[in-house]
C-alpha atoms as a PDB file:
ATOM      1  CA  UNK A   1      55.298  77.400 107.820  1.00  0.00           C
ATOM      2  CA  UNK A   2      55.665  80.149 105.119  1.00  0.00           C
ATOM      3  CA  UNK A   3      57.833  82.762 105.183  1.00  0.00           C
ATOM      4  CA  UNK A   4      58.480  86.263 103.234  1.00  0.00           C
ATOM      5  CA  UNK A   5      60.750  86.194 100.266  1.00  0.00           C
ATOM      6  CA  UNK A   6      62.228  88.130  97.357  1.00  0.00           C
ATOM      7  CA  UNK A   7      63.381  86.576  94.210  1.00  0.00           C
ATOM      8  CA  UNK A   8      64.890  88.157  91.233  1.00  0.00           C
ATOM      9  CA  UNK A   9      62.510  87.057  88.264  1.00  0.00           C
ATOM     10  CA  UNK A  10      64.506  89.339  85.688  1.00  0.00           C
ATOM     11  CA  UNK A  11      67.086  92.029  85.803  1.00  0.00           C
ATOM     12  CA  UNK A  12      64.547  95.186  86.556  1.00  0.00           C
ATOM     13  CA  UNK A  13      61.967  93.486  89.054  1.00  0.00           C
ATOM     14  CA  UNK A  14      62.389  91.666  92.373  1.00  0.00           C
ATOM     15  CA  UNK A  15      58.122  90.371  92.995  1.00  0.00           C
ATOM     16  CA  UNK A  16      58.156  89.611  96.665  1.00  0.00           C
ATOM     17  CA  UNK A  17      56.043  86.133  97.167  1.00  0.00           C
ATOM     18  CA  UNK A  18      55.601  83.816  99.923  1.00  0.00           C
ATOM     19  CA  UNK A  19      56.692  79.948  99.849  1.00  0.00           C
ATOM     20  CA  UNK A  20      56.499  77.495 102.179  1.00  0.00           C
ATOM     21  CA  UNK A  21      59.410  76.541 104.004  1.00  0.00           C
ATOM     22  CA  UNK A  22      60.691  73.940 102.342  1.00  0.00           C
ATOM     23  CA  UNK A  23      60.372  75.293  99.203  1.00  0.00           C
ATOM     24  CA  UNK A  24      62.087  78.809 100.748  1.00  0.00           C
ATOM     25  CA  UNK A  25      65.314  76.386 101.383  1.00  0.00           C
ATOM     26  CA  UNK A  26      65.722  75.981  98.272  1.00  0.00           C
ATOM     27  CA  UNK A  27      65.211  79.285  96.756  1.00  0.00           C
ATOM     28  CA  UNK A  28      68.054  80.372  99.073  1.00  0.00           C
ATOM     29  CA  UNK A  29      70.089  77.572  98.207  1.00  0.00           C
ATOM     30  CA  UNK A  30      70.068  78.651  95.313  1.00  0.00           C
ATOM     31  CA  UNK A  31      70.502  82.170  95.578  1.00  0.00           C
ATOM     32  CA  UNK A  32      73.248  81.745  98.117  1.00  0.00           C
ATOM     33  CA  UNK A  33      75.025  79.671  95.092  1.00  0.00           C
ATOM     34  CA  UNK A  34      74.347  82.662  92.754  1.00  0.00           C
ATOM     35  CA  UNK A  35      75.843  85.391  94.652  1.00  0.00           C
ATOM     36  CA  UNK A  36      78.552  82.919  95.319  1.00  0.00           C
ATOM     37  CA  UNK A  37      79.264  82.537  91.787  1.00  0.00           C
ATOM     38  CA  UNK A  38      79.083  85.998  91.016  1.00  0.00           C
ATOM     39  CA  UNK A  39      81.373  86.452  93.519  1.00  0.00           C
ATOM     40  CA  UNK A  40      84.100  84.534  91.767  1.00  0.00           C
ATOM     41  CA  UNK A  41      83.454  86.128  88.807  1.00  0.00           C
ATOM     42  CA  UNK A  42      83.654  90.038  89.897  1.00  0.00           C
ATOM     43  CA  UNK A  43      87.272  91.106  90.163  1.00  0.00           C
ATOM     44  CA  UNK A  44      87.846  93.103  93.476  1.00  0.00           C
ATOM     45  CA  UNK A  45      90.560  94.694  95.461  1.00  0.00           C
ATOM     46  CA  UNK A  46      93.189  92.039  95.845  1.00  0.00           C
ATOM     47  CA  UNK A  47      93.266  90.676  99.869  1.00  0.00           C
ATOM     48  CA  UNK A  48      96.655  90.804 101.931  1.00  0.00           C
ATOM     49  CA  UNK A  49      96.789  87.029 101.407  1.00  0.00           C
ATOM     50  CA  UNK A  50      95.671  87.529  98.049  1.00  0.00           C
ATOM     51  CA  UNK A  51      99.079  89.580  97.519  1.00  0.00           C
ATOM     52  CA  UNK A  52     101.164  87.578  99.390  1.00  0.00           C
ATOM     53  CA  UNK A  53     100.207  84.643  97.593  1.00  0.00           C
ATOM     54  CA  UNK A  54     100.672  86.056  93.880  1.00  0.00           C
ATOM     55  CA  UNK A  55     103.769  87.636  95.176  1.00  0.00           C
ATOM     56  CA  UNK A  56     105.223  83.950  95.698  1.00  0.00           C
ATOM     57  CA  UNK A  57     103.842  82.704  92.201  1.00  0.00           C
ATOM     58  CA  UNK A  58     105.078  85.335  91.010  1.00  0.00           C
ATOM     59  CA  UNK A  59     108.981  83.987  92.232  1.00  0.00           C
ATOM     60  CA  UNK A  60     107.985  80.591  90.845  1.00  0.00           C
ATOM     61  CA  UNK A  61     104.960  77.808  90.396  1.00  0.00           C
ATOM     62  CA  UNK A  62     103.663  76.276  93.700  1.00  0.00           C
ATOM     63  CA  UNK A  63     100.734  74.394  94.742  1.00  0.00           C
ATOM     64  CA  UNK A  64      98.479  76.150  97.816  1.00  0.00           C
ATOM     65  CA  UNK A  65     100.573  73.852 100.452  1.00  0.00           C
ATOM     66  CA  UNK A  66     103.813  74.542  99.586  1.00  0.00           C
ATOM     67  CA  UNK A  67     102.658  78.363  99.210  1.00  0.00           C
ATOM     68  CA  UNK A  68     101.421  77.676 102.922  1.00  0.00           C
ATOM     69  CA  UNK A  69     104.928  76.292 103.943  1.00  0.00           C
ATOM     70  CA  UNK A  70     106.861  79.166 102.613  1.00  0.00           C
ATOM     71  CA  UNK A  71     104.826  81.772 103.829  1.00  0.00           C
ATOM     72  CA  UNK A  72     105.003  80.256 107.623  1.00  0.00           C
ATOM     73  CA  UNK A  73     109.082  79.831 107.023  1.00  0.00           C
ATOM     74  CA  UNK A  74     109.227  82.844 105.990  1.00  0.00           C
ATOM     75  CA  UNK A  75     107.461  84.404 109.086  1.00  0.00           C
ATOM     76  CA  UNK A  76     104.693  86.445 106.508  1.00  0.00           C
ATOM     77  CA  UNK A  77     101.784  85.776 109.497  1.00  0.00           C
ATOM     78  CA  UNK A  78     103.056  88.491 110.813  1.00  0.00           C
ATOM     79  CA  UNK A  79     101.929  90.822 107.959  1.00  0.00           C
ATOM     80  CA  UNK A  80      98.970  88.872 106.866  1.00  0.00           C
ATOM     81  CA  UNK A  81      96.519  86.263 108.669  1.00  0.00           C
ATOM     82  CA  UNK A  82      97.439  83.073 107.075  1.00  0.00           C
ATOM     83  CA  UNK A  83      95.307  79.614 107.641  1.00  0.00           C
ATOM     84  CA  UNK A  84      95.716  76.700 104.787  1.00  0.00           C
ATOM     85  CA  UNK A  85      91.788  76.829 104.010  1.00  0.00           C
ATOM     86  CA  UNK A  86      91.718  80.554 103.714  1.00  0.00           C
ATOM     87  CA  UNK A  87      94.667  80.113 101.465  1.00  0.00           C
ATOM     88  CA  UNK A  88      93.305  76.940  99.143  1.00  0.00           C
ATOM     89  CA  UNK A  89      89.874  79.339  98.536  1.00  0.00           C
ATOM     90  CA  UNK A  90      92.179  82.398  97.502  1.00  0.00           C
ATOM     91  CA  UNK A  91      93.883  80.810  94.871  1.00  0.00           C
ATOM     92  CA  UNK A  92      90.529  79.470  93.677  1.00  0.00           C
ATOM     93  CA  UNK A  93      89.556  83.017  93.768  1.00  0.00           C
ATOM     94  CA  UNK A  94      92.618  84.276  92.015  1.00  0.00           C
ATOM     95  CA  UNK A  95      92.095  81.178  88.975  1.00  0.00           C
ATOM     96  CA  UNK A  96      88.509  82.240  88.741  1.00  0.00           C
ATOM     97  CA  UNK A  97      89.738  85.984  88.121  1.00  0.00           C
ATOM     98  CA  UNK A  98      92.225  84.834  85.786  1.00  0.00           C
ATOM     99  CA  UNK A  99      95.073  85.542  87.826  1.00  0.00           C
ATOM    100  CA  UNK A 100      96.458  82.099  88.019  1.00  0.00           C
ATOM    101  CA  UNK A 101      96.086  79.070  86.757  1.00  0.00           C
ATOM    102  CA  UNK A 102      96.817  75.221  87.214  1.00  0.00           C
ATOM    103  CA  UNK A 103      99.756  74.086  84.998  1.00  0.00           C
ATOM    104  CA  UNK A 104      99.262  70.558  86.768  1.00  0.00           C
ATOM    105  CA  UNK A 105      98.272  67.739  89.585  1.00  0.00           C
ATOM    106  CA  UNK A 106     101.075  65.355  91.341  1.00  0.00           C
ATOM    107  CA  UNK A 107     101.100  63.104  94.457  1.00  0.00           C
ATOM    108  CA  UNK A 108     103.080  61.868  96.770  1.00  0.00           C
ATOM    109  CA  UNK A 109     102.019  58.827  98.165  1.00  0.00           C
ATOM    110  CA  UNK A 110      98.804  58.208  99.428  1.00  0.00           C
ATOM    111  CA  UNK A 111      98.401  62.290  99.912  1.00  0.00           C
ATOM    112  CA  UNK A 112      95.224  63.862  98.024  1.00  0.00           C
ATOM    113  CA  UNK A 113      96.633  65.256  94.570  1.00  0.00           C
ATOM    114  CA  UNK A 114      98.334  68.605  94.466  1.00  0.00           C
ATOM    115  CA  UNK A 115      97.635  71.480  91.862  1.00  0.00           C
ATOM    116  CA  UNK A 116     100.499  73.608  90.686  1.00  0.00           C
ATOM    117  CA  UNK A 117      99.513  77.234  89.969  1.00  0.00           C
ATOM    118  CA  UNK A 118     101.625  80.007  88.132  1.00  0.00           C
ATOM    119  CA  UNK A 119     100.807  83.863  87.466  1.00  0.00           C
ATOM    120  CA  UNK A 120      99.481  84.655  84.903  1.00  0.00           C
ATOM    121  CA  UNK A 121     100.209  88.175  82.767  1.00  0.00           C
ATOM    122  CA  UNK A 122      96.845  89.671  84.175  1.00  0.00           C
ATOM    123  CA  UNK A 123      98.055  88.682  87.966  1.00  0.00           C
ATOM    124  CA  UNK A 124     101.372  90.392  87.335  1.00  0.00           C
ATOM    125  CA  UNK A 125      99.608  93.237  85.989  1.00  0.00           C
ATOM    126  CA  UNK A 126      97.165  93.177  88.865  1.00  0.00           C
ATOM    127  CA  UNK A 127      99.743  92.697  91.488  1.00  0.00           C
ATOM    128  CA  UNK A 128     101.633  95.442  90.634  1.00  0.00           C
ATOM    129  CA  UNK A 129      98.505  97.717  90.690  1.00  0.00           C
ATOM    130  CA  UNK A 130      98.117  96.835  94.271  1.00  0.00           C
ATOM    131  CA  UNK A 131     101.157  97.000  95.408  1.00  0.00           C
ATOM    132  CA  UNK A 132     101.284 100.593  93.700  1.00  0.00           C
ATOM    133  CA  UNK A 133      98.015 101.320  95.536  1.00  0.00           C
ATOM    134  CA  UNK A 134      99.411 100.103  99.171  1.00  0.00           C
ATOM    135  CA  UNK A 135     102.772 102.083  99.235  1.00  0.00           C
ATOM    136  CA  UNK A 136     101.591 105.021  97.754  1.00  0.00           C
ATOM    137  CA  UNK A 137      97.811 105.430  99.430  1.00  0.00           C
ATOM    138  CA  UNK A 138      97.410 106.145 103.266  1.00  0.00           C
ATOM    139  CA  UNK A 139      94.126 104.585 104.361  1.00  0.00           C
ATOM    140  CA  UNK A 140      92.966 104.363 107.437  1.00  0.00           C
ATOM    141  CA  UNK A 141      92.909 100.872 109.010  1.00  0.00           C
ATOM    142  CA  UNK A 142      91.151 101.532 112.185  1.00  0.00           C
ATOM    143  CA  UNK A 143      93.967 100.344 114.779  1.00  0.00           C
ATOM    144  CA  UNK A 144      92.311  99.813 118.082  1.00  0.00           C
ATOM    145  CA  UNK A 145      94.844 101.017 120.342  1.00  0.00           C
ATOM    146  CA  UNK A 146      93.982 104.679 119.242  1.00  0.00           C
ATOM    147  CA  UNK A 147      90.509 104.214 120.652  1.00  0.00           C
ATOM    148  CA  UNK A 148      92.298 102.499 123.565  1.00  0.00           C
ATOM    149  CA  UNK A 149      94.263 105.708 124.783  1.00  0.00           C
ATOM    150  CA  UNK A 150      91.176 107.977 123.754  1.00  0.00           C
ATOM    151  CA  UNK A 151      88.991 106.309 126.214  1.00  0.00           C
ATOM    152  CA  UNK A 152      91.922 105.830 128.836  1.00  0.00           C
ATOM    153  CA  UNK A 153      90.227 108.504 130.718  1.00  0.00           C
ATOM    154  CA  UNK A 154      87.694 105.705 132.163  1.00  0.00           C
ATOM    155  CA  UNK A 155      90.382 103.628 133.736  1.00  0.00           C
ATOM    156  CA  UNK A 156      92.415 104.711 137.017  1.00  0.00           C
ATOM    157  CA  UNK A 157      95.650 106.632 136.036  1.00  0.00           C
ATOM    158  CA  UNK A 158      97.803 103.913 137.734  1.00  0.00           C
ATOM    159  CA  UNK A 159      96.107 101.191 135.818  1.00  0.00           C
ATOM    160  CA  UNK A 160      96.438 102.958 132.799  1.00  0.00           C
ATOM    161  CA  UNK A 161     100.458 103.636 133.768  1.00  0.00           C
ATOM    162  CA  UNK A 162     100.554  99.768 134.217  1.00  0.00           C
ATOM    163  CA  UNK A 163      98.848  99.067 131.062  1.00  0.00           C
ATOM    164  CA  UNK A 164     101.565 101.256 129.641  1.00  0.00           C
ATOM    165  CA  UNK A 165     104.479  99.568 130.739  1.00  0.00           C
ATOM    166  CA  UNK A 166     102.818  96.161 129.901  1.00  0.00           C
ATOM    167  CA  UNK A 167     102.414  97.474 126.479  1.00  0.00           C
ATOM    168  CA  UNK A 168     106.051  98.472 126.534  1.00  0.00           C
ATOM    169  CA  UNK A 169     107.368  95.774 127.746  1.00  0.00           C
ATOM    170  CA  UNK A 170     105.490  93.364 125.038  1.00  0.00           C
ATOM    171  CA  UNK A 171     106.830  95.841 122.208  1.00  0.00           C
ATOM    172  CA  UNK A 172     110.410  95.309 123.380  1.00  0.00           C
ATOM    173  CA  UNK A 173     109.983  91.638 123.074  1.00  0.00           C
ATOM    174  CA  UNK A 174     108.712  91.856 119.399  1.00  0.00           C
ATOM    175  CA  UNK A 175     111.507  94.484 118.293  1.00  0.00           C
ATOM    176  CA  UNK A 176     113.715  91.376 119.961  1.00  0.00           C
ATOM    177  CA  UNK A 177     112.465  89.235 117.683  1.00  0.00           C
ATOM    178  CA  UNK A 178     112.407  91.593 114.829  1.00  0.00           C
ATOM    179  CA  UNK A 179     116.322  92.480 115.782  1.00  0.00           C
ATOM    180  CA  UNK A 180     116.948  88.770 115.323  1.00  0.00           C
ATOM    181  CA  UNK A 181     115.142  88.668 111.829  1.00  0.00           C
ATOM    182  CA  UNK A 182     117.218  91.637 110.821  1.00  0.00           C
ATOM    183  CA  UNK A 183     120.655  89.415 112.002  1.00  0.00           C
ATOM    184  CA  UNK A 184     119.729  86.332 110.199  1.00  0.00           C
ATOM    185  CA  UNK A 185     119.295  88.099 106.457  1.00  0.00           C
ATOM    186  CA  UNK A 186     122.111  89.860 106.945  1.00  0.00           C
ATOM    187  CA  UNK A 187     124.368  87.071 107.778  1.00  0.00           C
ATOM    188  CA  UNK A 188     122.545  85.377 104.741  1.00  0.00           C
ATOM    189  CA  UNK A 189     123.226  87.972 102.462  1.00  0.00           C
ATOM    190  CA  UNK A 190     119.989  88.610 101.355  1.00  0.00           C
ATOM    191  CA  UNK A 191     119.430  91.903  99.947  1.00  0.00           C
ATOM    192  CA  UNK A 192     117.638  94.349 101.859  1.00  0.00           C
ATOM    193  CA  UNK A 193     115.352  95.352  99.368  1.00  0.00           C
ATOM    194  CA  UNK A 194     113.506  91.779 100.533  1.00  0.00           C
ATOM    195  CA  UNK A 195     113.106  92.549 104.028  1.00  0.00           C
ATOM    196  CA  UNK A 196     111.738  96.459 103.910  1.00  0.00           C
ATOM    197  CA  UNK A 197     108.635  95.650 106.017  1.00  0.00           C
ATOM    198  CA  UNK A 198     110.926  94.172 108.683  1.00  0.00           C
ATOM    199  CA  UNK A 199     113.176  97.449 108.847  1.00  0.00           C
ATOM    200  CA  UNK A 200     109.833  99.529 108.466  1.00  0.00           C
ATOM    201  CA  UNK A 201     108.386  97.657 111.477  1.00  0.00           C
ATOM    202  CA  UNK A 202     111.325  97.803 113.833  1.00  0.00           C
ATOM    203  CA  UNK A 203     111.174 101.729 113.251  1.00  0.00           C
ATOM    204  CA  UNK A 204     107.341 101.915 114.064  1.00  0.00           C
ATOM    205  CA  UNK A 205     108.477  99.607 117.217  1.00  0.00           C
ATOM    206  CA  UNK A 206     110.858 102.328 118.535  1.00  0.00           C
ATOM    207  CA  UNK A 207     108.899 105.169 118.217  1.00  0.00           C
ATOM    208  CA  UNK A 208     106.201 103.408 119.862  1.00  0.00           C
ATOM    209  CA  UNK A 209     108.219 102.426 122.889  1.00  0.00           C
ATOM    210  CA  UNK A 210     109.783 105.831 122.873  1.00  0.00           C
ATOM    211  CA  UNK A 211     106.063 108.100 122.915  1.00  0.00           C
ATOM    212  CA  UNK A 212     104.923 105.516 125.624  1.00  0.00           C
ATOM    213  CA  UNK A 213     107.515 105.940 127.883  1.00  0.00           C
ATOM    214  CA  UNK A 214     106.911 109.485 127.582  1.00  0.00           C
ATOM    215  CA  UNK A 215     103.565 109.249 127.769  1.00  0.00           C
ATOM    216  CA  UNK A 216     104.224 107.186 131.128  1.00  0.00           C
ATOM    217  CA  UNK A 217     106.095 109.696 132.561  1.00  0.00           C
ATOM    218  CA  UNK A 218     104.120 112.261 132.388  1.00  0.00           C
ATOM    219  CA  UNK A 219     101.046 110.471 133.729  1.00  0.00           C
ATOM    220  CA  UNK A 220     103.439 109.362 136.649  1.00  0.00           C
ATOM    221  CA  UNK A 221     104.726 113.297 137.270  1.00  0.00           C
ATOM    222  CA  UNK A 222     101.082 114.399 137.016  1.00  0.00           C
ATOM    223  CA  UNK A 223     101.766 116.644 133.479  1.00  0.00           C
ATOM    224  CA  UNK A 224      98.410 114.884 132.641  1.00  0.00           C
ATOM    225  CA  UNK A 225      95.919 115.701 134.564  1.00  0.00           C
ATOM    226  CA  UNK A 226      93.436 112.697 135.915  1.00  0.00           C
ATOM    227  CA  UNK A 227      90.820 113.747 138.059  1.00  0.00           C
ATOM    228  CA  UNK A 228      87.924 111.829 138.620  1.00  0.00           C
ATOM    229  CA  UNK A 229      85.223 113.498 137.159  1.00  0.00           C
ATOM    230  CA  UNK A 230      86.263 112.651 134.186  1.00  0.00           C
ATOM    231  CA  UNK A 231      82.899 112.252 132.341  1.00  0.00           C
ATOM    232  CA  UNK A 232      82.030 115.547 133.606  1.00  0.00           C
ATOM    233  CA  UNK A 233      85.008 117.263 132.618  1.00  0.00           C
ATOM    234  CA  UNK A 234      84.586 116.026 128.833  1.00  0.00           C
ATOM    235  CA  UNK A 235      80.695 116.487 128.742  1.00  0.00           C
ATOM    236  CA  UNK A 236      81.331 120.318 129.787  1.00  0.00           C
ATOM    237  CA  UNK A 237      84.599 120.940 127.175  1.00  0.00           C
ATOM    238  CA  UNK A 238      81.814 119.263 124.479  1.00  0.00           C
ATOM    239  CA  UNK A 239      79.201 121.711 125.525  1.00  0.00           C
ATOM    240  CA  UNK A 240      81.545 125.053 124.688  1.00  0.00           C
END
């Protein structure tokens, strides 16, 4: 069986040719390990865990596990998606780039050996830069409850209203937690300068819960309209 294929034979040209199919398996193979390795090698915009990881060489060496444990401790899943493998191939990543690198292996036992990382001057320098670029840039990041109440208009108003308070309801539960978070540092003592994003979330939490409940009400007074033509309704207000 042959098959279509494109391979780069210099810089300027790509000559499409057709291979069998074995021999197509291996020209991928091969390119796959190409772009993979160019990968590595092209610095891009640092990842969430990418920060949070140089952020905790950047308080002290640590090897990818113990990174792992402190980050889960420390409750950081709730700011970025954290999973050991994803982790291990970021600070691979990060060495590649120059942004770490191994200062040496140990083991405990019968455990696989464990490689100690530390920043490096260029991962400082390149941590910095993103945090710089996170505070001070507003991007949009898509949320999907936006879309949620935009299209609300398909759903019956009392399931929507129930939705609402669901919504609410869950919300409360995380600003318990959150309220919790805030008790423990401060009875620790630690400064508040290290727990921003857990102030700055327990303020997004309360205004949420406080424009939903107003929203609720006045879907439950009838302040917003629901009729059900609704598709009709919005295709006419499109067509003036």
């Amino acid at each position: 069986m042959t098959c279509p294929l494109s391979v780069e034979l210099n810089a300027l040209a790509f000559v499409p040719i057709w291979l069998d199919g074995e021999i197509a398996r291996v020209v991928y193979s091969f390119w796959n390990n190409h772009e993979r390795s160019r990968e590595m090698s092209e610095p891009r915009t640092l990842t969430p865990l990418a920060v949070a990881a140089l952020a905790l060489l950047a308080e002290r060496p640590s090897h990818p596990y113990e990174m792992y444990q402190t980050l889960m401790q420390r409750s950081e899943d709730r700011l970025v998606k954290v999973r050991p493998g994803s982790l291990y191939h970021t600070v691979d990543r990060l060495e590649a780039h120059g942004f770490v690198r191994a200062t040496g292996t140990e083991r405990e036992g019968n455990r696989p050996e464990r490689t100690t990382y530390e920043i490096t001057d260029s991962g400082t320098s390149a941590l910095g830069e993103r945090i710089t670029d996170i505070i001070g840039t507003p991007i949009n990041e898509y949320p999907e409850f936006p879309l949620g109440l935009g299209e609300a208009h398909n759903l019956p108003v009392q399931t929507v209203i129930a939705l609402l308070r669901k919504r609410v309801s869950l919300i409360r539960a995380d600003t318990s937690i959150l309220d919790d978070a805030v008790a423990h540092m401060t009875e620790r003592g630690l400064p508040a300068k290290f727990w921003l994003d857990v102030r700055y979330q327990r303020a997004l939490a309360a205004a949420d819960v406080e424009i939903l409940e107003t929203l609720i009400a006045d879907l439950e007074a009838g302040v917003v309209s629901w009729s059900e033509d609704t598709h009709g309704e919005k295709t006419s207000w499109n067509a003036n």
